[in-house]
Protein backbone atom coordinates (compact mmCIF):
# COMPACT_ATOMS: atom_id res chain seq x y z
CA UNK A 1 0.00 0.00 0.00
CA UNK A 2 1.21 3.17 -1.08
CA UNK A 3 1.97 6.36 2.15
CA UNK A 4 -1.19 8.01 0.03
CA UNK A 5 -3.32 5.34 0.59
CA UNK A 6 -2.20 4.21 4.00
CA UNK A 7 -3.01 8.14 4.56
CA UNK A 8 -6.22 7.79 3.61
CA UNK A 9 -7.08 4.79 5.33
CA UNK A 10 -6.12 5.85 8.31
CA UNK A 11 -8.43 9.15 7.55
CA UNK A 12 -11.34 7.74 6.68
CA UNK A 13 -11.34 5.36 9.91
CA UNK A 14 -10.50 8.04 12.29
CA UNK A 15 -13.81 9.51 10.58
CA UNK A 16 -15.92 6.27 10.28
CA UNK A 17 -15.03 5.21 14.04
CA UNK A 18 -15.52 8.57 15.75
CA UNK A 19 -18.36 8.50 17.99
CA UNK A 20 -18.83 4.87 17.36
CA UNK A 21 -19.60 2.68 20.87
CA UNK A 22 -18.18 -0.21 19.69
CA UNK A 23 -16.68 -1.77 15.99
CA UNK A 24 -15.86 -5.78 15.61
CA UNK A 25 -12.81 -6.28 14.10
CA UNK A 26 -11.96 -3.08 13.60
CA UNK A 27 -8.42 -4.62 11.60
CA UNK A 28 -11.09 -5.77 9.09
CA UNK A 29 -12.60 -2.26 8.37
CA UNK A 30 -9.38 -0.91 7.41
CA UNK A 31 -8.75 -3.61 5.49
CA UNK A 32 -11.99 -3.42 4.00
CA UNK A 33 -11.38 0.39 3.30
CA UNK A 34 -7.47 -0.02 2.03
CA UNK A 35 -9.24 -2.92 -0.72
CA UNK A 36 -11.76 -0.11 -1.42
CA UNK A 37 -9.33 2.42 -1.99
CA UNK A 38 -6.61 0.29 -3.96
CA UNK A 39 -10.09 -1.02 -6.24
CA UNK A 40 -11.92 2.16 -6.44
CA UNK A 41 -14.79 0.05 -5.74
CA UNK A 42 -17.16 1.83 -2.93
CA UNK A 43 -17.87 -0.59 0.48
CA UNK A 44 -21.78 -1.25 0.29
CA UNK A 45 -22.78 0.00 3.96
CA UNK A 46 -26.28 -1.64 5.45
CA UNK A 47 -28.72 -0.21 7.49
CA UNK A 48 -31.95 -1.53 8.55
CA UNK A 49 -34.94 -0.06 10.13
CA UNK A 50 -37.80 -1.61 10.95
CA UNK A 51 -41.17 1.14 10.14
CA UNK A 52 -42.89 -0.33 13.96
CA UNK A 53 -43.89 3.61 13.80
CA UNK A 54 -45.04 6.71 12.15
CA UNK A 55 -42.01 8.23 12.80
CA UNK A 56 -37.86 7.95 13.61
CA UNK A 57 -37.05 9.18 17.35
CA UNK A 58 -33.46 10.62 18.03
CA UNK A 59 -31.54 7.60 18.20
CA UNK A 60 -32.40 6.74 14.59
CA UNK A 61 -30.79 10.12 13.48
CA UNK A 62 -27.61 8.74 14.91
CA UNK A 63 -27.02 5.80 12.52
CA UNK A 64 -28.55 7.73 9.72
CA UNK A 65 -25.73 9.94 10.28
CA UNK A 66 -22.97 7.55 10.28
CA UNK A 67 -24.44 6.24 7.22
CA UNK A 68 -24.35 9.49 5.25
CA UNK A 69 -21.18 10.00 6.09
CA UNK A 70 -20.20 6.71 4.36
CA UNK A 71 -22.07 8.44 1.61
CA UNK A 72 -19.41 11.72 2.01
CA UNK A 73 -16.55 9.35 1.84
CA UNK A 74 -18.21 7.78 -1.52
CA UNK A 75 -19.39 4.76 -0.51
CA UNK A 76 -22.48 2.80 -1.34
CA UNK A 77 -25.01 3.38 1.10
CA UNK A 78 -28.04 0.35 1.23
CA UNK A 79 -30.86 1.75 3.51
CA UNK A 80 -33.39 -1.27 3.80
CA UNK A 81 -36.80 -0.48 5.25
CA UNK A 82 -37.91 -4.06 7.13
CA UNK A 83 -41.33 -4.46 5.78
CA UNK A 84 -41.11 -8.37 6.34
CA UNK A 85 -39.05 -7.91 9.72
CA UNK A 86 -41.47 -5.05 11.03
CA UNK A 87 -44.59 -7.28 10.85
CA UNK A 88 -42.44 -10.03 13.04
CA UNK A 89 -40.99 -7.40 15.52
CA UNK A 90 -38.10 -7.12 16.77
CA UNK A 91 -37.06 -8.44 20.11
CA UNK A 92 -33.73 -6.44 20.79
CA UNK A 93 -33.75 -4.95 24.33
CA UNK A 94 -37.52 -5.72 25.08
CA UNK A 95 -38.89 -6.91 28.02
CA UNK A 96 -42.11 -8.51 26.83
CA UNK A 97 -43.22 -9.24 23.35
CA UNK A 98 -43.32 -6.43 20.45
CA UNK A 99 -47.31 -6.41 19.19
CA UNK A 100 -47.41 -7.69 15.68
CA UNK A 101 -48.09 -5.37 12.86
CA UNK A 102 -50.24 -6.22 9.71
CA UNK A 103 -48.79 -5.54 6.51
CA UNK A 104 -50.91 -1.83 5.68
CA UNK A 105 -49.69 -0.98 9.29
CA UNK A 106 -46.35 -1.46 7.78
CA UNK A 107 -46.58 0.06 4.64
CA UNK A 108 -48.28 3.32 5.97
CA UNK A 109 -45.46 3.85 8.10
CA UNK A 110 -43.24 2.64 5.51
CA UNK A 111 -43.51 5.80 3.66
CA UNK A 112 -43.11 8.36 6.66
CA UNK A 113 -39.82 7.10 7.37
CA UNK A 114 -38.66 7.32 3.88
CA UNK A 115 -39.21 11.37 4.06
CA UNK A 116 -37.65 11.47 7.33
CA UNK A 117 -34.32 9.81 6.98
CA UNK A 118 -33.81 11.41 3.63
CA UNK A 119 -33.81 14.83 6.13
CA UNK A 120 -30.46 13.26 6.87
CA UNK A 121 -28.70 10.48 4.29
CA UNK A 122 -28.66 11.99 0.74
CA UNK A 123 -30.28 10.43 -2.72
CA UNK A 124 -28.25 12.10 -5.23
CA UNK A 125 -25.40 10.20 -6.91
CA UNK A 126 -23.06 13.23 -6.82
CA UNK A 127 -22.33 12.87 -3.28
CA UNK A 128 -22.85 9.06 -2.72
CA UNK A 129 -25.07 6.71 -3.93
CA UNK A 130 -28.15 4.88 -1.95
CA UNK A 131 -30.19 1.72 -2.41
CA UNK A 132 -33.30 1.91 -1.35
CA UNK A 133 -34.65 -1.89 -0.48
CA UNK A 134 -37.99 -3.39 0.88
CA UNK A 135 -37.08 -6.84 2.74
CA UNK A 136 -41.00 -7.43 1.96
CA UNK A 137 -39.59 -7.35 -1.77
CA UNK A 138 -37.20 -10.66 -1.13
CA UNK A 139 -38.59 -12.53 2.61
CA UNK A 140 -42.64 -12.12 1.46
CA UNK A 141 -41.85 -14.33 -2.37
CA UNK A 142 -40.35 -17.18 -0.13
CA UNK A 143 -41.13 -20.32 0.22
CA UNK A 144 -41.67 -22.94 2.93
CA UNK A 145 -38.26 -24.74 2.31
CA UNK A 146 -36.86 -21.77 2.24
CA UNK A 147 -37.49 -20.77 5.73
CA UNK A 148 -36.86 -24.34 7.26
CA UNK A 149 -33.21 -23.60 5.81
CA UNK A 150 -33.20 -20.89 7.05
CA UNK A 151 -34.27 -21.97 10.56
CA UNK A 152 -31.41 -24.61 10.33
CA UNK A 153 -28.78 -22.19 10.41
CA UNK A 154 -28.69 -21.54 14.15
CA UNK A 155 -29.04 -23.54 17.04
CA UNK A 156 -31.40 -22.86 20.29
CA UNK A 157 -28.30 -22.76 22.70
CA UNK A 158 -27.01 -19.82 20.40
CA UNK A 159 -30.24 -17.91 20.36
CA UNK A 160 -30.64 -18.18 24.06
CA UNK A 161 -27.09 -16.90 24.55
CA UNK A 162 -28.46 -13.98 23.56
CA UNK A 163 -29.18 -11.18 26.77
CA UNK A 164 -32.42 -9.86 26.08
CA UNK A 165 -33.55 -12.96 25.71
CA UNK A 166 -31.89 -14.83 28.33
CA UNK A 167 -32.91 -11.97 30.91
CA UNK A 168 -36.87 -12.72 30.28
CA UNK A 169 -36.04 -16.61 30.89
CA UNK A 170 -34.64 -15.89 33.94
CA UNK A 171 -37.61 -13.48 35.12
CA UNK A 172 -39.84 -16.43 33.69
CA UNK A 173 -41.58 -14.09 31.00
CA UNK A 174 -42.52 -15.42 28.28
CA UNK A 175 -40.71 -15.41 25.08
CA UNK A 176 -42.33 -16.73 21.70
CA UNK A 177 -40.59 -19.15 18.87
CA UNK A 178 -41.23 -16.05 16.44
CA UNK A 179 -39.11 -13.68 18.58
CA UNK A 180 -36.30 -16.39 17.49
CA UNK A 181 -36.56 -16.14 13.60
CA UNK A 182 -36.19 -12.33 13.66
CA UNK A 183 -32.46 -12.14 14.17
CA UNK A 184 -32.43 -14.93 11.35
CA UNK A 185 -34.54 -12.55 9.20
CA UNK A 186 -32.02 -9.98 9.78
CA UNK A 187 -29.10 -11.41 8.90
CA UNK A 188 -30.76 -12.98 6.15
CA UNK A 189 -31.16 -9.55 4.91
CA UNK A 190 -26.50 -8.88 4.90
CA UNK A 191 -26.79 -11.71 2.35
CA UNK A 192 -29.67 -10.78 0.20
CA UNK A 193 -27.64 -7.25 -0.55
CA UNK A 194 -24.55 -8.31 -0.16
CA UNK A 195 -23.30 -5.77 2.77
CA UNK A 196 -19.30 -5.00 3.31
CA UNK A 197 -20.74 -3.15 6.48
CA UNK A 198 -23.61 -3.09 8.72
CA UNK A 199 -24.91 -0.51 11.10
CA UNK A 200 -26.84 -0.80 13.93
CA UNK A 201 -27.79 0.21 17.50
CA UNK A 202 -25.94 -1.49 20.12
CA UNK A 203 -29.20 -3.22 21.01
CA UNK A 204 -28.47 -4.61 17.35
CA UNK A 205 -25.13 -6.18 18.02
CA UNK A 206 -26.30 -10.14 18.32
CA UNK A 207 -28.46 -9.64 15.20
CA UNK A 208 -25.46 -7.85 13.10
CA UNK A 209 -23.27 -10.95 14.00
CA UNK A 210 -26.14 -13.31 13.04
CA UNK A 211 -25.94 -11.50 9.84
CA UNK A 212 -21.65 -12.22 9.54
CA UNK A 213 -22.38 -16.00 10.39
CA UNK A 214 -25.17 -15.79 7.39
CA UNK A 215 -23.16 -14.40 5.05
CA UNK A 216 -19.63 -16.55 5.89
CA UNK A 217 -22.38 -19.87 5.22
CA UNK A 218 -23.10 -17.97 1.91
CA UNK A 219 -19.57 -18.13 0.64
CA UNK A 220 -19.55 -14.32 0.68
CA UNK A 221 -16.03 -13.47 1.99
CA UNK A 222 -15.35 -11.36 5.01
């Protein structure tokens, strides 16, 4: 690697990891972002957002942010709206259940988040390209078999590992078999587009690393 590039990698890491709680394998992003220099070839960057609401609260601003400024660096940003995942409900940090949404709850609110986050990431090519995807679009055309392999990919001793989870055992509240397939679902969606990075929450962590374990059975490379 050329001083220029080494330069730059270190730049655009001091950038991408500033304010940032935690970052696994943080020897892989820069490798990630030396390839992606040497290449020319953007990193796609994921983020996922389930539309449970009519609107984004404050914390969502705060990913949306470190996505855009993937975007300033020239990377490929891939903002997927979870209209499969949203009707499930996610699990992460909850202490009982997540209601279930039907599918025109979803889509209704769908569309209010699309106008809000673009308040913050950009849609113009000039200064970053986004992808704009629909998990409904890929998780919804399924099949049966399809989710039974899915299913097989992780074991109950793994998904119990988990702390939200294992927290409600403990307490003896109940926790529902569906609650289980959701960080599947999520992970499922790194491989569907392919993701270099993922951003999350830290209440996101187990399901990002779901999504690493998904992708690494995929044959797409780390």
């Amino acid at each position: 690697m050329s001083d220029a590039a080494a330069t730059e990698v270190e730049r655009q890491s001091r950038l991408l990891l500033h304010g940032v709680v935690d970052c696994e394998k943080r020897e892989e992003l820069s490798k990630r972002l030396a390839k992606s220099i040497a290449s020319g070839k953007p990193l796609r960057v994921k983020l996922g957002l389930d539309p449970t609401s009519t609107d984004l609260h404050l914390g969502h601003a705060v990913v949306l942010r470190k996505l855009r400024q993937f975007q300033d660096l020239g990377h490929h940003a891939i903002f997927i709206v979870g209209g499969a995942t949203a009707m499930l409900g996610d699990p992460s940090g909850r202490d009982k259940t997540r209601p279930q949404l039907t599918r025109e709850q979803v889509e209704a609110n769908a569309q209010t988040y699309f106008e809000q986050a673009f308040k913050v990431v950009r849609r113009d090519e000039e200064h970053g390209a986004i992808e704009v995807v629909n998990n409904a679009d890929w998780f919804l055309g399924k099949g049966f078999g399809d989710f039974i392999r899915l299913c097989s990919k992780m074991t109950v001793a793994r998904m119990v590992e988990r702390d939200s989870f294992a927290k409600r055992m403990a307490a003896g509240t109940p926790v529902s078999i569906h609650e289980f397939i959701y960080p599947l679902l999520q992970g499922q969606d790194s491989v569907e587009v392919r993701a270099d990075v993922e951003l999350g929450g830290t209440d996101q962590l187990f399901n990002l690393l779901v999504g690493r374990d998904l992708q690494a059975d995929a044959g797409q490379a780390l």
